[in-house]
Protein backbone atom coordinates (compact mmCIF):
# COMPACT_ATOMS: atom_id res chain seq x y z
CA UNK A 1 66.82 103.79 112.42
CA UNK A 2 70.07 105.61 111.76
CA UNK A 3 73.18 104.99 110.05
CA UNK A 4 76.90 106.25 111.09
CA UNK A 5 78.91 109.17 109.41
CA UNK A 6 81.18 106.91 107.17
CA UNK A 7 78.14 106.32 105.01
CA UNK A 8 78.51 107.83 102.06
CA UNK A 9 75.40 109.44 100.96
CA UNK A 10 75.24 110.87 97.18
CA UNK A 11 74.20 110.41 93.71
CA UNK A 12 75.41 109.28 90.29
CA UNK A 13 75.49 110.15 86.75
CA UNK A 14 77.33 109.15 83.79
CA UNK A 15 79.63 111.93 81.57
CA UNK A 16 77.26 110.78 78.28
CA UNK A 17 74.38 111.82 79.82
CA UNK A 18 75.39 115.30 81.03
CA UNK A 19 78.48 116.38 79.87
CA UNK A 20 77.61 117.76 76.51
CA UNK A 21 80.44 119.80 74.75
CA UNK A 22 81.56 116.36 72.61
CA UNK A 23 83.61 117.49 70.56
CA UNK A 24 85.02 120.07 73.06
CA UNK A 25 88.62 120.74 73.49
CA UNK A 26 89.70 117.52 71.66
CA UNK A 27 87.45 115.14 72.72
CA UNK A 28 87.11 112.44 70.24
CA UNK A 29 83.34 110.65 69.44
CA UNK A 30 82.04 107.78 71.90
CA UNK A 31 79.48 105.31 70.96
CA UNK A 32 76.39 107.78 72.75
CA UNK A 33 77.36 110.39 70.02
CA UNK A 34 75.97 108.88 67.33
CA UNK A 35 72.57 107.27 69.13
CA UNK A 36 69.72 109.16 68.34
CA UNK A 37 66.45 109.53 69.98
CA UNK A 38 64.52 106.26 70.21
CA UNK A 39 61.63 105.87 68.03
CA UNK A 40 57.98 104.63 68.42
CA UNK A 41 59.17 101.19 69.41
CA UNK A 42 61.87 102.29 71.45
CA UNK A 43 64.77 101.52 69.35
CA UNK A 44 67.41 104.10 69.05
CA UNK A 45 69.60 103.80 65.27
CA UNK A 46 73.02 104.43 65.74
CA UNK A 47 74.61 106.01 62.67
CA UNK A 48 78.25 105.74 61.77
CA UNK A 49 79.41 109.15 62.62
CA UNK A 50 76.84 112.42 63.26
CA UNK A 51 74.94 113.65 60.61
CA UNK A 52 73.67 116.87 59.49
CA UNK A 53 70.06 118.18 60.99
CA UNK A 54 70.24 114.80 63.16
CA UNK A 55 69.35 115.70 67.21
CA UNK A 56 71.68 113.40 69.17
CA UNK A 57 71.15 113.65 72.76
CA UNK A 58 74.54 113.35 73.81
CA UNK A 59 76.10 116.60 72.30
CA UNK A 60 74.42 118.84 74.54
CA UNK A 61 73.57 116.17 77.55
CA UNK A 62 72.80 118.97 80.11
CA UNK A 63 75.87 120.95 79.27
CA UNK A 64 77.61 119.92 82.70
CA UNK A 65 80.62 120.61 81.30
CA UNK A 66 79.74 124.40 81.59
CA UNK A 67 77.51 124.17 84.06
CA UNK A 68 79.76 121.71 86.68
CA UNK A 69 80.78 124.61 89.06
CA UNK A 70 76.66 124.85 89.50
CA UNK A 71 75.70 121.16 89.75
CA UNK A 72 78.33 120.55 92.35
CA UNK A 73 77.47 123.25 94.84
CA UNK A 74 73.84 121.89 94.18
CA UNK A 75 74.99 118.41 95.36
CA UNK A 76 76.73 119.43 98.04
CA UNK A 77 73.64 122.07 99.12
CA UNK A 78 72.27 118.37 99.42
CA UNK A 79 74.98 117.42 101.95
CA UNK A 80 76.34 114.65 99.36
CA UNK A 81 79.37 112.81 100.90
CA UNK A 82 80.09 111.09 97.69
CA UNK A 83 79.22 111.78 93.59
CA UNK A 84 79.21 108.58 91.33
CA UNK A 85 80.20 110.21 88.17
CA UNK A 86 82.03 108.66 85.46
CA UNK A 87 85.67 109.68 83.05
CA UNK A 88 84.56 109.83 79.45
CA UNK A 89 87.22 107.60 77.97
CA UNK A 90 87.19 109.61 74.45
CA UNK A 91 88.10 112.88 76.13
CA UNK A 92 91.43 111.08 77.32
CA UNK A 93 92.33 109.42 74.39
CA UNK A 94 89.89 110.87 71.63
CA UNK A 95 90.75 107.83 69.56
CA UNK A 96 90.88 104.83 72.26
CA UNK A 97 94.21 104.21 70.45
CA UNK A 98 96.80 107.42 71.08
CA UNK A 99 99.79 106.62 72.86
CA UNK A 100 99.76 110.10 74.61
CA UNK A 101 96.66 111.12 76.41
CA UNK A 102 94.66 114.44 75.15
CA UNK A 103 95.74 117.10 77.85
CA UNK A 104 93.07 119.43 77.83
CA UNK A 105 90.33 116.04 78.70
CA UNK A 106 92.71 115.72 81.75
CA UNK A 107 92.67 119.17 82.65
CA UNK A 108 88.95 119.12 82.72
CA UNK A 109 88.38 116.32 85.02
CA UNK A 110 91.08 118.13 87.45
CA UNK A 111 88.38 120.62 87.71
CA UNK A 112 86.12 118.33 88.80
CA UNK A 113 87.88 116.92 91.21
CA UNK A 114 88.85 119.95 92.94
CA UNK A 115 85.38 121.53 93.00
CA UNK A 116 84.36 118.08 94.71
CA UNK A 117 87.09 117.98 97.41
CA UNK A 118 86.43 122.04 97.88
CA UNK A 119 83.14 120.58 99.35
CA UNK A 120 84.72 117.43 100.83
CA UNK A 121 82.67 115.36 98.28
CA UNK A 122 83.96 111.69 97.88
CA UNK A 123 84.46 110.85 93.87
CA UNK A 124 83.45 107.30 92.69
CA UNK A 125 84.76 107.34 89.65
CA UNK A 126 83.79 104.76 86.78
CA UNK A 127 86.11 103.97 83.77
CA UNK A 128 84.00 102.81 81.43
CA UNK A 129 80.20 104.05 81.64
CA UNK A 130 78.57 103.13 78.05
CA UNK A 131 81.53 105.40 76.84
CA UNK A 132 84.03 103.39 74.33
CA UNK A 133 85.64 105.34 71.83
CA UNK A 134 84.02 104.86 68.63
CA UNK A 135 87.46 104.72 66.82
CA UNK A 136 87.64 101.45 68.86
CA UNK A 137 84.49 100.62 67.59
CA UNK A 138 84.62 100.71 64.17
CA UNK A 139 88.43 99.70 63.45
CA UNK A 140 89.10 97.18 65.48
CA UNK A 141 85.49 95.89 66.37
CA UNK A 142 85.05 97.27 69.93
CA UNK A 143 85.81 94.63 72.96
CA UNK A 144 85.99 90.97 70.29
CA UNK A 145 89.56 92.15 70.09
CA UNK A 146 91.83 91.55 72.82
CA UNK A 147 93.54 95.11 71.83
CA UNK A 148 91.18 96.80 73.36
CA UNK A 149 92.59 95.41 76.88
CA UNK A 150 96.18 97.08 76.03
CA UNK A 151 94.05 100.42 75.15
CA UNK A 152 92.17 100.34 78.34
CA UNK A 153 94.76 99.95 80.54
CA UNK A 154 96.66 102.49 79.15
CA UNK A 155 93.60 104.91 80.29
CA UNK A 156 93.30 103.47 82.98
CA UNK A 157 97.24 104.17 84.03
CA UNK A 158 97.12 107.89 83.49
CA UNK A 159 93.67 108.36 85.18
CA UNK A 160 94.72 106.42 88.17
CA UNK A 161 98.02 108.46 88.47
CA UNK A 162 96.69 112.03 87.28
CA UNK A 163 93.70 111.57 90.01
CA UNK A 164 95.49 109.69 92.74
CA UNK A 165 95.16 112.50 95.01
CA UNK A 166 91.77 112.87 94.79
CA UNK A 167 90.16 109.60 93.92
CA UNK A 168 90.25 106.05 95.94
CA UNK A 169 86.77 104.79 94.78
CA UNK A 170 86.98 103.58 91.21
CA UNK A 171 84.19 101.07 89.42
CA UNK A 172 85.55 99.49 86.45
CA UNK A 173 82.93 98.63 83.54
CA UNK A 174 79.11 99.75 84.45
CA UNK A 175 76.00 96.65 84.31
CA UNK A 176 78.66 94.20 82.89
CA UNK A 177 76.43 91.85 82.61
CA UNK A 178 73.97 93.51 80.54
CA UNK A 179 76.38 92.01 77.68
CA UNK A 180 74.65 88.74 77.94
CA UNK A 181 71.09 89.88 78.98
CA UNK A 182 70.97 92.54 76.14
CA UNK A 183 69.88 91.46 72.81
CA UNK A 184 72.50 93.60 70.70
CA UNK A 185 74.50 95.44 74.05
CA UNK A 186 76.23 98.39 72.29
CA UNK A 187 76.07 100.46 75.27
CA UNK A 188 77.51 97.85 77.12
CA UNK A 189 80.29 96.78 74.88
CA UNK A 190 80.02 98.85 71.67
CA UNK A 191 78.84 95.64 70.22
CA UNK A 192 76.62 95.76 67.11
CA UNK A 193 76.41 92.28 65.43
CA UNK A 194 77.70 91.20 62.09
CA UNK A 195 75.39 88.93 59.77
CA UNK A 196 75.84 85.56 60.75
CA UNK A 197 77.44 86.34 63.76
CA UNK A 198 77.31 83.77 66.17
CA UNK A 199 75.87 85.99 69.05
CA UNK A 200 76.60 83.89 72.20
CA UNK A 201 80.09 83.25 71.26
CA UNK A 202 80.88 86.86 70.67
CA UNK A 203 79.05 87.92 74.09
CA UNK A 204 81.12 85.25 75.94
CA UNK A 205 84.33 86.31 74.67
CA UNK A 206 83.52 90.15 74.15
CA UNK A 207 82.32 89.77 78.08
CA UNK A 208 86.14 87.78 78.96
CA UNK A 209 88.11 90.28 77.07
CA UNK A 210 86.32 93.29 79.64
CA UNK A 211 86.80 90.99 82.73
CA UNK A 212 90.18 90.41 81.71
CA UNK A 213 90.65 94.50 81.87
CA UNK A 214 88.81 94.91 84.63
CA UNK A 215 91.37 92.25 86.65
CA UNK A 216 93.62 93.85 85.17
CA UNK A 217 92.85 97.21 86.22
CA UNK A 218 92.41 96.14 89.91
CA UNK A 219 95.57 95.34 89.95
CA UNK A 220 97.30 98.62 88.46
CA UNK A 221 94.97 100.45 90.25
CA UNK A 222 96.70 98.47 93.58
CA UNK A 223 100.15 98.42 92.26
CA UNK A 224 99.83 102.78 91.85
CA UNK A 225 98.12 103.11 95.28
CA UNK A 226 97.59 100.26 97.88
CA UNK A 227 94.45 102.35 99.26
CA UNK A 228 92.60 102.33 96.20
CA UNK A 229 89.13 100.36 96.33
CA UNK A 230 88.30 98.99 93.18
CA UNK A 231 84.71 97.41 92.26
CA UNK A 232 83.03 95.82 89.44
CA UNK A 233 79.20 97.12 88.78
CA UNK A 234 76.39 94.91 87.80
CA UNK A 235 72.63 95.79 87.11
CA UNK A 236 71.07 93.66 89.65
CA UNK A 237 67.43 91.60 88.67
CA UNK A 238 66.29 90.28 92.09
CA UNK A 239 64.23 87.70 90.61
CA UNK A 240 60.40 85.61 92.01
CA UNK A 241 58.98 82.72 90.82
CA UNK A 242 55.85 82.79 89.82
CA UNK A 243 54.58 79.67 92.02
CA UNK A 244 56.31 77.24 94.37
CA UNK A 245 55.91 74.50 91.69
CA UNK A 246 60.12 73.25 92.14
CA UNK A 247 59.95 73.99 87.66
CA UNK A 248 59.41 77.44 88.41
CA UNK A 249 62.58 77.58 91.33
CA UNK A 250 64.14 76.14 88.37
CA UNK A 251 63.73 78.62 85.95
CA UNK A 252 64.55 81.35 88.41
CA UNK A 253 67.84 79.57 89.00
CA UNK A 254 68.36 79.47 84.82
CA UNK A 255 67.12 83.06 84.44
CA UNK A 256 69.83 84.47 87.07
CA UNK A 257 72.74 82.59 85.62
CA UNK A 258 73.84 85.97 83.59
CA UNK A 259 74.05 87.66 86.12
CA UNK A 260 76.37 85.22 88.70
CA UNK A 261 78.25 84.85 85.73
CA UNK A 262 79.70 88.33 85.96
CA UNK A 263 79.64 88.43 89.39
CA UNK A 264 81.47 84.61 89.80
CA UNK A 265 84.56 85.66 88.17
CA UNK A 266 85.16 89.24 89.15
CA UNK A 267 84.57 88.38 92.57
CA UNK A 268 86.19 85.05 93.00
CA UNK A 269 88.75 84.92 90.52
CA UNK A 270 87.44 81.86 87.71
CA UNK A 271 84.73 80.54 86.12
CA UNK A 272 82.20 79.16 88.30
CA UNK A 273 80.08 75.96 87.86
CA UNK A 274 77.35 78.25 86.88
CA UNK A 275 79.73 79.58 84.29
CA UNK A 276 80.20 76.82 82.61
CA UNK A 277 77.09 75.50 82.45
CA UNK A 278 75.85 78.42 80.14
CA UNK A 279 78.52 77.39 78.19
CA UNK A 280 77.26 73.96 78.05
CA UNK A 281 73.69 74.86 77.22
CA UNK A 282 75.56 76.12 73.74
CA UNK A 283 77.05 73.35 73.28
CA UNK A 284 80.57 75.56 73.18
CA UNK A 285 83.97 75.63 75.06
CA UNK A 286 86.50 77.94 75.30
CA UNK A 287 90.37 77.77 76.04
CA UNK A 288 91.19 80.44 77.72
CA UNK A 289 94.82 81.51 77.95
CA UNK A 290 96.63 80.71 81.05
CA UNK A 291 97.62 83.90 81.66
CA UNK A 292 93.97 85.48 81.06
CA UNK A 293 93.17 83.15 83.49
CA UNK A 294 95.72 83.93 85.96
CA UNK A 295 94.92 87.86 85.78
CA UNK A 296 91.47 86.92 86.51
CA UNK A 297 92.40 84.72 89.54
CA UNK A 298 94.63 87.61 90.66
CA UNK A 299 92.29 90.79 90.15
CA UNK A 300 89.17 89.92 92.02
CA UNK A 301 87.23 93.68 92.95
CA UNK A 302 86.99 94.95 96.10
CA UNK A 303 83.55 95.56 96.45
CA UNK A 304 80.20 95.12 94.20
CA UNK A 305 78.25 98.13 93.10
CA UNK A 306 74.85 97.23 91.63
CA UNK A 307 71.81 99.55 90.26
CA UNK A 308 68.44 98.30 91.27
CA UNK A 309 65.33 99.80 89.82
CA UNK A 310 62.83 96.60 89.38
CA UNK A 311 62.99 92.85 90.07
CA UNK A 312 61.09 90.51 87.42
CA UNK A 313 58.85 87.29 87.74
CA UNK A 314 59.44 84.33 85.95
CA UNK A 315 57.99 80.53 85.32
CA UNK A 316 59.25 77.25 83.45
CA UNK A 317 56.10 76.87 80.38
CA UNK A 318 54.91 74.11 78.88
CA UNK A 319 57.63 73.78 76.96
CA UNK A 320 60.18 73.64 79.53
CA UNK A 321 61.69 77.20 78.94
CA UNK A 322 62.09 79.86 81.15
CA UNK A 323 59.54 82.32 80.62
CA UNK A 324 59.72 86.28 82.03
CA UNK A 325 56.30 87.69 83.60
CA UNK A 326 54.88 90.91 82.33
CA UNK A 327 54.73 92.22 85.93
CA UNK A 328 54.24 90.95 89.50
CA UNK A 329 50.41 91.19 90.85
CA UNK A 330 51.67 92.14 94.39
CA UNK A 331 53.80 95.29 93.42
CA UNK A 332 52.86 98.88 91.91
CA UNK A 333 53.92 100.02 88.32
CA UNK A 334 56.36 102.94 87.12
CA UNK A 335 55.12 105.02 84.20
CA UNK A 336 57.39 103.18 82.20
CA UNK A 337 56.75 99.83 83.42
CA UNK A 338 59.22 98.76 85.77
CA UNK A 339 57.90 96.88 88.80
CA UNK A 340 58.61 99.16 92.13
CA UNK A 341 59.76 96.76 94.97
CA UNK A 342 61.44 98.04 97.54
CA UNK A 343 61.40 94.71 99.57
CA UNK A 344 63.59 93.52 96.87
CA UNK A 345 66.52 96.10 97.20
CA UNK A 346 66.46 94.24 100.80
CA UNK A 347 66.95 90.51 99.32
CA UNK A 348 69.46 91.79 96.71
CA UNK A 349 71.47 93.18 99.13
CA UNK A 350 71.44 90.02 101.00
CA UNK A 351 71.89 87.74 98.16
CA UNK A 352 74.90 89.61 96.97
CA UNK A 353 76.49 89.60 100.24
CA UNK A 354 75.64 86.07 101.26
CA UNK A 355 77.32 84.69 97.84
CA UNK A 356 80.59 86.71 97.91
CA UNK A 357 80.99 89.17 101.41
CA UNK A 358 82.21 91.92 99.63
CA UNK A 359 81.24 95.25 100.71
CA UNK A 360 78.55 96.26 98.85
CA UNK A 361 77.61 99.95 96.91
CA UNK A 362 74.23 100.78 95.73
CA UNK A 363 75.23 102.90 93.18
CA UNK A 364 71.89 103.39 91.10
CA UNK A 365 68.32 103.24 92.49
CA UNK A 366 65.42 105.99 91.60
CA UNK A 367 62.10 106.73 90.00
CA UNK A 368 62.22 107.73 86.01
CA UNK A 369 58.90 109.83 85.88
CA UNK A 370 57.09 113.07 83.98
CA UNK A 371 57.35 115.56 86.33
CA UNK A 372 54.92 119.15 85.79
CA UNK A 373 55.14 122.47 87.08
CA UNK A 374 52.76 123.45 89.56
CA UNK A 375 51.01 126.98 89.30
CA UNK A 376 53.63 128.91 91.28
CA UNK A 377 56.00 126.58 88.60
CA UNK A 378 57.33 124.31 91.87
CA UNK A 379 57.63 120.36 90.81
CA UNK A 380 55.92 118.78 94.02
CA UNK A 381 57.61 114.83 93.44
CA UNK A 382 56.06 113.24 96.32
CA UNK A 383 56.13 109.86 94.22
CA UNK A 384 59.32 110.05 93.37
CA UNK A 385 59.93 111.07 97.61
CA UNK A 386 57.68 107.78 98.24
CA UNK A 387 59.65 105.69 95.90
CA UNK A 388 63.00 106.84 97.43
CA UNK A 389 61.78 106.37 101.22
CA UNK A 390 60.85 103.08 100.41
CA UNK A 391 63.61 101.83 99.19
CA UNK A 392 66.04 103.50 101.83
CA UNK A 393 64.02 102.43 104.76
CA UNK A 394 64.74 98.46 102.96
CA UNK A 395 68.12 98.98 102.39
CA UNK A 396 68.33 100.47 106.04
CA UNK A 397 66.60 97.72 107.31
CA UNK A 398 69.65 94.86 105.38
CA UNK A 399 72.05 96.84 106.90
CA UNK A 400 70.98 97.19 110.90
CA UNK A 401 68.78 93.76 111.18
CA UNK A 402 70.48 91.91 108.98
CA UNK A 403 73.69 93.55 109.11
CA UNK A 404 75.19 93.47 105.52
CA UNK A 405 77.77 95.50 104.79
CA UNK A 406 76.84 98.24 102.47
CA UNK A 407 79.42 101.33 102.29
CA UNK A 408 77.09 103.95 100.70
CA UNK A 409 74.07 104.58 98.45
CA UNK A 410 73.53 106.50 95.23
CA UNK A 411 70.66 108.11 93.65
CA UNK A 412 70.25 107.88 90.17
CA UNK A 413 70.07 110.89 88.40
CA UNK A 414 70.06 113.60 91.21
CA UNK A 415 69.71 115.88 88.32
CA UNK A 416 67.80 115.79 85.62
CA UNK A 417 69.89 113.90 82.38
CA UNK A 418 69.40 112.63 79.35
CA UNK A 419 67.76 108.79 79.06
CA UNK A 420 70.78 106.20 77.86
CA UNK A 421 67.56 104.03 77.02
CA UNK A 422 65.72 106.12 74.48
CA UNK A 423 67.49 109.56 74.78
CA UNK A 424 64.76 111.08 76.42
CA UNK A 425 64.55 114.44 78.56
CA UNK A 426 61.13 113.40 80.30
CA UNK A 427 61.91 110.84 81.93
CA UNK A 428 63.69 112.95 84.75
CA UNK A 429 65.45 111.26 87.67
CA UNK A 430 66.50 114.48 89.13
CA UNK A 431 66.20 115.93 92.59
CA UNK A 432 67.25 119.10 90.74
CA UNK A 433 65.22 119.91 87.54
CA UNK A 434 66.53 121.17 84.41
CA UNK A 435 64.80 123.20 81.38
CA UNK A 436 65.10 121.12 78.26
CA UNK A 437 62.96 118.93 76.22
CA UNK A 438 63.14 115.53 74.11
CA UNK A 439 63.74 117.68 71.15
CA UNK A 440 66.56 119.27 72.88
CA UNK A 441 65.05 122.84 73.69
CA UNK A 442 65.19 124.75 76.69
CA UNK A 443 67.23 127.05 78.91
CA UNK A 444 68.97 124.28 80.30
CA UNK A 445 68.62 126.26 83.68
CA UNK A 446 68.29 124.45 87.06
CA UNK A 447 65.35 124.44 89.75
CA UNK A 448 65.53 122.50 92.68
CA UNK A 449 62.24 119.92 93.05
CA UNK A 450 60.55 119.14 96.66
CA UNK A 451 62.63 116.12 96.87
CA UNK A 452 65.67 117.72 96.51
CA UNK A 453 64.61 119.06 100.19
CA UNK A 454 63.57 115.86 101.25
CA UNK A 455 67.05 114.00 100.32
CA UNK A 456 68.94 116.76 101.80
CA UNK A 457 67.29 116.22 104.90
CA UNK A 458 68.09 112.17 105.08
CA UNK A 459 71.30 113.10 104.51
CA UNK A 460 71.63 115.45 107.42
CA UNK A 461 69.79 112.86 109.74
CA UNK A 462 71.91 109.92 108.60
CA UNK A 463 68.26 108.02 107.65
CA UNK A 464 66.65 108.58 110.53
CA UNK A 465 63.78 111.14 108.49
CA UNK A 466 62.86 108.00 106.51
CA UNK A 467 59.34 106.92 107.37
């Protein structure tokens, strides 16, 4: 199997995770910059602004922002057609709130830009990657306030005009729907709840106000350049039942409902049956405003970008409630837990495209894993190669057999980064390795890992290496 040249072969990462350099030239503080390192039960305390002899992950990242002539030429070494990177939204407007954007933030995403078109890499640029201003957060109570819409347009405006020239693939808010699958989703939405709060409302509304912008954005990003392709990004949970007892098809129908949700009204424009019956469940309503509404019906995305990394089991109990399975029998384990199924990259792929045909992007997939140093100090990932040709051959296989659309594929992480789940170093992604711990020591220098061979080489051969 091989695919043509338009497909756009790369990898993604998001500016929290590597840029460092936070409060660099202007930049203002994001929600990352005050997450710590998770604890022993994986929770990571956000504080209300950095503290003294506190390690936050996110002020050093991987120091891309020194290091991005470096990276680049390593991606492109790699033969990447396209980078999936994102804007950090507090190094345009430091506050969220400014009326004038901070020049030397736009100045340093120009060099970007040009490094990537000096190798005739593709950008796909994301607006909002787990990035809101923490200003936003903390005065006016992050995306519950409709303000936020006026503030993230204006971002939006300059970014799409400053980088029209060099940018036509844009994603607007990353794993939207994460909002209503998360318990608390602060990386999401900045959203940390109030006592008393009721929490479904909130999501619902917090999650219209950032569909609202997204529309929204679609259509600026239109109006400014009639070539621009603008998607919405979703983290996708292929999900099984555990028998074929019609309860359990049940349950998988309720358990997916967050996620069509998302995917209902950026892609066709209003709230779907399945919308409204999680409403209903709630016993709430909402009266949306007609011209919310009408922006939503207007700016539908032009494609879907998804991450896949798992797909989950579920059953209807005894008490008729959807239950989630801790694993599937059938598939293999990730160090971290995660269910590795390949197969199911395939059936998201064609469940995505046989609900909406949109073009789709896989814009995350990859294996989080402890890599070591051999002897000669070489990091020989041949799991990490396995997981990778597994998937690719799958996704390969949806687009020639059963011919969905998919424009180009993503690898998570082709460089070591910091973990947005617990702030970790050692769970590396990378195809390129990078010195630095959980405790943020190291030399930060780069090494290149036996996959980082491997990918180059499916790259080069269009797929036809994968095995």
């Amino acid at each position: 199997m091989k695919l043509d040249n338009t497909f756009l072969w790369g990898g993604a990462t998001a500016a929290n995770q590597i840029e460092g350099a936070y409060l660099a030239d202007g930049k203002g503080l994001n929600i990352a910059d005050v997450e710590r390192v998770a604890n022993d039960k994986h929770i990571r305390k956000v504080d209300s602004k950095p503290l003294k002899d506190i390690y936050y992950p996110s002020h050093e990242g991987i120091d891309f922002y020194h290091h991005y002539k470096e990276d680049i030429k390593l991606f492109a070494e790699m033969g990447f057609k396209c980078y999936r990177m994102s804007i950090s939204w507090a190094r345009i407007f430091p506050n969220g709130d400014e009326l004038e954007p901070n020049i030397a933030g736009l100045e340093f995403y120009d060099k970007i830009f040009k490094e990537l078109k000096r190798y005739n890499i593709e950008p796909v640029v994301t607006l909002s990657h787990y990035e809101t201003p923490l200003n936003l957060v903390q005065k006016y109570g992050s995306w519950r306030n409709e303000k936020l819409i006026e503030f993230f347009l204006r971002y939006c405006r300059v970014v799409f005009e400053r980088y029209d020239k060099y940018v036509s693939y844009w994603v607007t808010f990353n794993e939207i729907n994460e909002i209503l699958n998360q318990n608390e989703p602060y990386h999401q939405a900045g959203i940390l709840f109030n006592d008393n709060e009721n929490r479904f409302k909130t999501k619902i509304l917090v999650s219209h106000n950032m569909m609202v912008a997204s529309a929204k954005a679609v259509k600026l990003g239109h109006e400014i350049n009639p070539n621009n392709k603008i998607g919405c990004m979703v983290q996708w949970p292929l999900t099984y039942t555990a028998t074929c007892r019609p309860k359990d098809m049940l349950a998988r129908q309720k358990f997916m409902k967050n996620d069509f949700y998302y995917t209902d009204v950026m892609c066709r424009g209003y709230y779907s049956n399945v919308c409204r019956s999680i409403w209903k469940e709630e016993n709430l309503t909402f009266d949306f405003k007609k011209e919310d509404l009408y922006a939503l019906k207007t700016g539908t995305v032009d494609f879907i970008s998804f991450s896949y990394y798992f797909s989950s089991v579920v059953k209807m109990n005894s008490k008729d409630k959807v239950e989630k399975l801790d694993g599937n029998p059938y598939v293999k384990k990730t160090s971290w837990g995660w269910d590795i199924d390949p197969i199911g990259l395939r059936l998201s792929l064609n469940q995505l495209y046989d609900r909406y045909q949109l073009p789709l992007f896989i814009v995350e997939n990859g294996l989080g894993a402890i890599d070591k140093k051999d002897e000669s100090g070489d990091i020989n990932d041949d799991y990490r190669i396995q997981f990778l040709n597994d998937h690719i051959k799958e996704m390969m296989k949806a687009i020639i057999e059963d011919q969905v659309k998919v424009s180009g594929y993503t690898s998570w992480g082709p460089i070591d980064l910091v973990s947005v789940g617990t702030g970790e170093m050692k769970k590396r992604y990378g195809f390129i390795y990078v010195d630095k711990e959980n405790d943020g020591t190291g030399s930060l220098k780069r090494k290149r890992k036996k996959s980082f061979y491997w990918y180059k080489n499916v790259i080069k051969t269009n797929g036809e290496s994968i095995e």
